[in-house]
Each structure stands twice: as C-alpha cells, then as structure tokens.
C-alpha atoms as a PDB file:
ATOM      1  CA  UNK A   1      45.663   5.345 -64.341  1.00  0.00           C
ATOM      2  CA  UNK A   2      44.090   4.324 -61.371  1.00  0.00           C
ATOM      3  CA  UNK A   3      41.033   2.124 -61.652  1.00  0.00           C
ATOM      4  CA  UNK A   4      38.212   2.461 -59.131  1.00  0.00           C
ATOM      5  CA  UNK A   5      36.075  -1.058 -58.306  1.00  0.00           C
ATOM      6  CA  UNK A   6      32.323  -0.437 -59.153  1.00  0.00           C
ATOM      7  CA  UNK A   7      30.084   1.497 -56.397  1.00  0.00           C
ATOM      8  CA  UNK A   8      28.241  -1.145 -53.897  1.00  0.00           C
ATOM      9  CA  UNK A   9      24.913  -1.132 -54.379  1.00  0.00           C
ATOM     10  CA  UNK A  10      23.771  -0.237 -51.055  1.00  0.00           C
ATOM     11  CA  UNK A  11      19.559  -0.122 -51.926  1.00  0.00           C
ATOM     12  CA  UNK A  12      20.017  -3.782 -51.889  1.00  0.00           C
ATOM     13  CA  UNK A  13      21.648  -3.984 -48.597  1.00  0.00           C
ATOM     14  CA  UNK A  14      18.977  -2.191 -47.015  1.00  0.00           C
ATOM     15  CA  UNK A  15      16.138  -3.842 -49.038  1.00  0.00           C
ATOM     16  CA  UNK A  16      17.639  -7.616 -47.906  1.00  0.00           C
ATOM     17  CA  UNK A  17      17.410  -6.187 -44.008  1.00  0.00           C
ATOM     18  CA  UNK A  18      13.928  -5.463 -44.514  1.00  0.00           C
ATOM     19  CA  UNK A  19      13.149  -8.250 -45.956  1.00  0.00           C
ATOM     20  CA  UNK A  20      14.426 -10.540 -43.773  1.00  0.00           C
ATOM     21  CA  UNK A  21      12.854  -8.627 -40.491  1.00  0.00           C
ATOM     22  CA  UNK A  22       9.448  -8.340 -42.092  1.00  0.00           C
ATOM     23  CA  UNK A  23       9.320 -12.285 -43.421  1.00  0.00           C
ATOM     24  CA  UNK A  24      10.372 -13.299 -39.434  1.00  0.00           C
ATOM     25  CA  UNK A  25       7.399 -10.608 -38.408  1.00  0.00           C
ATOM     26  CA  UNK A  26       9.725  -8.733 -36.314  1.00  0.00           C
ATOM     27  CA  UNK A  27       9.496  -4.944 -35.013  1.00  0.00           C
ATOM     28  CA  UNK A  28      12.366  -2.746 -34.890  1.00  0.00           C
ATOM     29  CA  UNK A  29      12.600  -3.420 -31.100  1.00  0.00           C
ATOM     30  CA  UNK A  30      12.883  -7.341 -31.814  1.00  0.00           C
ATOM     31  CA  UNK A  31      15.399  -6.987 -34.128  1.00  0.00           C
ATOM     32  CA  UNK A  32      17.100  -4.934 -31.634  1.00  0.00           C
ATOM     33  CA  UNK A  33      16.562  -6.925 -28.863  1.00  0.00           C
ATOM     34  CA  UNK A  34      17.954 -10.320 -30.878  1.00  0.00           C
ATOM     35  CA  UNK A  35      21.066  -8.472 -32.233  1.00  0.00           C
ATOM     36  CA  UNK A  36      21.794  -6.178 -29.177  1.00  0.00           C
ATOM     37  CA  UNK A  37      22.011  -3.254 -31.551  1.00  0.00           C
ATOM     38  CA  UNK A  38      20.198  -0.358 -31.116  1.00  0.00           C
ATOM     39  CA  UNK A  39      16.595   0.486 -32.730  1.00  0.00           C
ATOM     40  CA  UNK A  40      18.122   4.063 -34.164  1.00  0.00           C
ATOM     41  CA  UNK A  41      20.390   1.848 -36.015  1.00  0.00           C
ATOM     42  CA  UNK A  42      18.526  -0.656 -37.253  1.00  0.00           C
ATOM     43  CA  UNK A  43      15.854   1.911 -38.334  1.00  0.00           C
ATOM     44  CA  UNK A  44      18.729   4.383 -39.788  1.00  0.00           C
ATOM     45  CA  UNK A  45      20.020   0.948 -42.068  1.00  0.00           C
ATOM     46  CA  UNK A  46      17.032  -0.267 -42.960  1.00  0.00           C
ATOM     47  CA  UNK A  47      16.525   3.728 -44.584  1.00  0.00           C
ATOM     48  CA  UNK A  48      19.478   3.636 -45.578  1.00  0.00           C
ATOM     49  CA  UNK A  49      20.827   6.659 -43.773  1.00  0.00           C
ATOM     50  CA  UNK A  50      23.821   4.149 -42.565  1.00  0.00           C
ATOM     51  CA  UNK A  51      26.015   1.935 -43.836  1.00  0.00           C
ATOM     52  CA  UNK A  52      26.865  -0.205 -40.257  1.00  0.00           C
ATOM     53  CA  UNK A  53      29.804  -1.618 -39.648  1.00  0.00           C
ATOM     54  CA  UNK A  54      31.252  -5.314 -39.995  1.00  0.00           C
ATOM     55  CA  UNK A  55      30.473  -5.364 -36.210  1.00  0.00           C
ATOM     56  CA  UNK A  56      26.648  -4.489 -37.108  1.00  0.00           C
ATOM     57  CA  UNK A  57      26.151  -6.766 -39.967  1.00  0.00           C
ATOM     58  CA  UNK A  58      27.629  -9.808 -38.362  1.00  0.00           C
ATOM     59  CA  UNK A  59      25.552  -9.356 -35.164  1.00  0.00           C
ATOM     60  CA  UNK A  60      22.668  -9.197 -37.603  1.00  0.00           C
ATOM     61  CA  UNK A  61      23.719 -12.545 -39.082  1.00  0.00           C
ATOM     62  CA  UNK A  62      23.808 -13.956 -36.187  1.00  0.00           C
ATOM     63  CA  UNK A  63      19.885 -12.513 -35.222  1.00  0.00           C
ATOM     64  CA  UNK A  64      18.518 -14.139 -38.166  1.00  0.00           C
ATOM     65  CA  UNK A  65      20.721 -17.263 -38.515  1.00  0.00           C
ATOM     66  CA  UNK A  66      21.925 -16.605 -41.816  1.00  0.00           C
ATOM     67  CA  UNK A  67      25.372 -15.946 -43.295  1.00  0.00           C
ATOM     68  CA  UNK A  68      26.503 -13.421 -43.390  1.00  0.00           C
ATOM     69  CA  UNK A  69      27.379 -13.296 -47.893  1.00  0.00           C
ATOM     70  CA  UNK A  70      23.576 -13.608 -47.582  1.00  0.00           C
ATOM     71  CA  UNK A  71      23.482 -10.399 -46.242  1.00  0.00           C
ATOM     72  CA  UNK A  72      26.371  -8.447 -47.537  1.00  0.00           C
ATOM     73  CA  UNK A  73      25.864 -10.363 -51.040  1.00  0.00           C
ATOM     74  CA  UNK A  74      23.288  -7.830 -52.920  1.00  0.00           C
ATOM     75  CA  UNK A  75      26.463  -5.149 -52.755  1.00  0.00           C
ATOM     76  CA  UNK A  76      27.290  -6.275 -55.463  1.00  0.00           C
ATOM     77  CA  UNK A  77      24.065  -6.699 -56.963  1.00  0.00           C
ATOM     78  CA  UNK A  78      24.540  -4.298 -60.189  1.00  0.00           C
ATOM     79  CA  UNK A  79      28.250  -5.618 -61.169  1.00  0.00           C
ATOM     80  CA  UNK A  80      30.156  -8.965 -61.157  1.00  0.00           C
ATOM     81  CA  UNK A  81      31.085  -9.794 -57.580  1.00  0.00           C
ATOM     82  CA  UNK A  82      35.232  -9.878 -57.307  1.00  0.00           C
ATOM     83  CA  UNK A  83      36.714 -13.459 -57.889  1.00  0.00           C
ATOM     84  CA  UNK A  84      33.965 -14.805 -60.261  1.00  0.00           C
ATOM     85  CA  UNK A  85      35.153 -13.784 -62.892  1.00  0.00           C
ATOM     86  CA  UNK A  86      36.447 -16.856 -65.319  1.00  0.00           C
ATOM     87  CA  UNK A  87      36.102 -18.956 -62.270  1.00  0.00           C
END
C-alpha cells in the first residue's frame, strides 16, 4: 500500500506572495525588478496559475529579505508539516 503525503496547500503560497508585495507597496514591475523575475510570472503565482520553481521562490526571498520557510511554510498550512510530529 503506498501512502501518498497530504496535497500542499498552494492558496496559501500565493496568498503569502501577495501579501508580502502589497504590505512593502510594491507593483508587479517592482517585484520584478527586485527579484529579476519576470512580471508574467510573478502575476501568473500570485493567481496561482504557477507553481515557480525553487529558483523563483528563493530569488523572491531574497527580494523581500525574508526566509525562505516564511515563504514556502503555508504549504503545509492544512496538515502537520513533516518532522514535527512528536518532536
């Protein structure tokens, strides 16, 4: 029997990205401009139409100076993250 780890919950990913842009004030071209990523992305992840890359993701860690579990953190938003358990 093969068991499957829960589903990411990717509505948080995209709702922390916006977040984070709109509490800095920044447009889709600033973001783009600080992370050297393209707008199309950004918009298409913030929509959730993609699911970027480590690549993406760290370069947008390093745009808003945060690390980058602050970011990838909410996929596991609706289920126990992997290692906490009895920790």
């Amino acid at each position: 029997m093969t068991i499957l780890p829960p589903e990411p919950d990717r509505n948080a990913l995209r709702v922390t990205l916006a977040r984070l842009r709109n509490t800095r004030g920044w447009t889709f071209d600033e973001l783009a401009e600080r992370s050297g990523l393209a707008r199309r992305t950004l918009i298409d992840l913030e929509h959730g139409r993609a699911a970027g890359t480590v690549t993406t993701w760290h370069a947008l860690a390093h745009a808003f100076d945060v690390p980058i579990e602050q970011l990838l953190g909410p996929l596991c938003g609706n289920h126990t993250p992997p290692g906490s358990k009895g920790a």
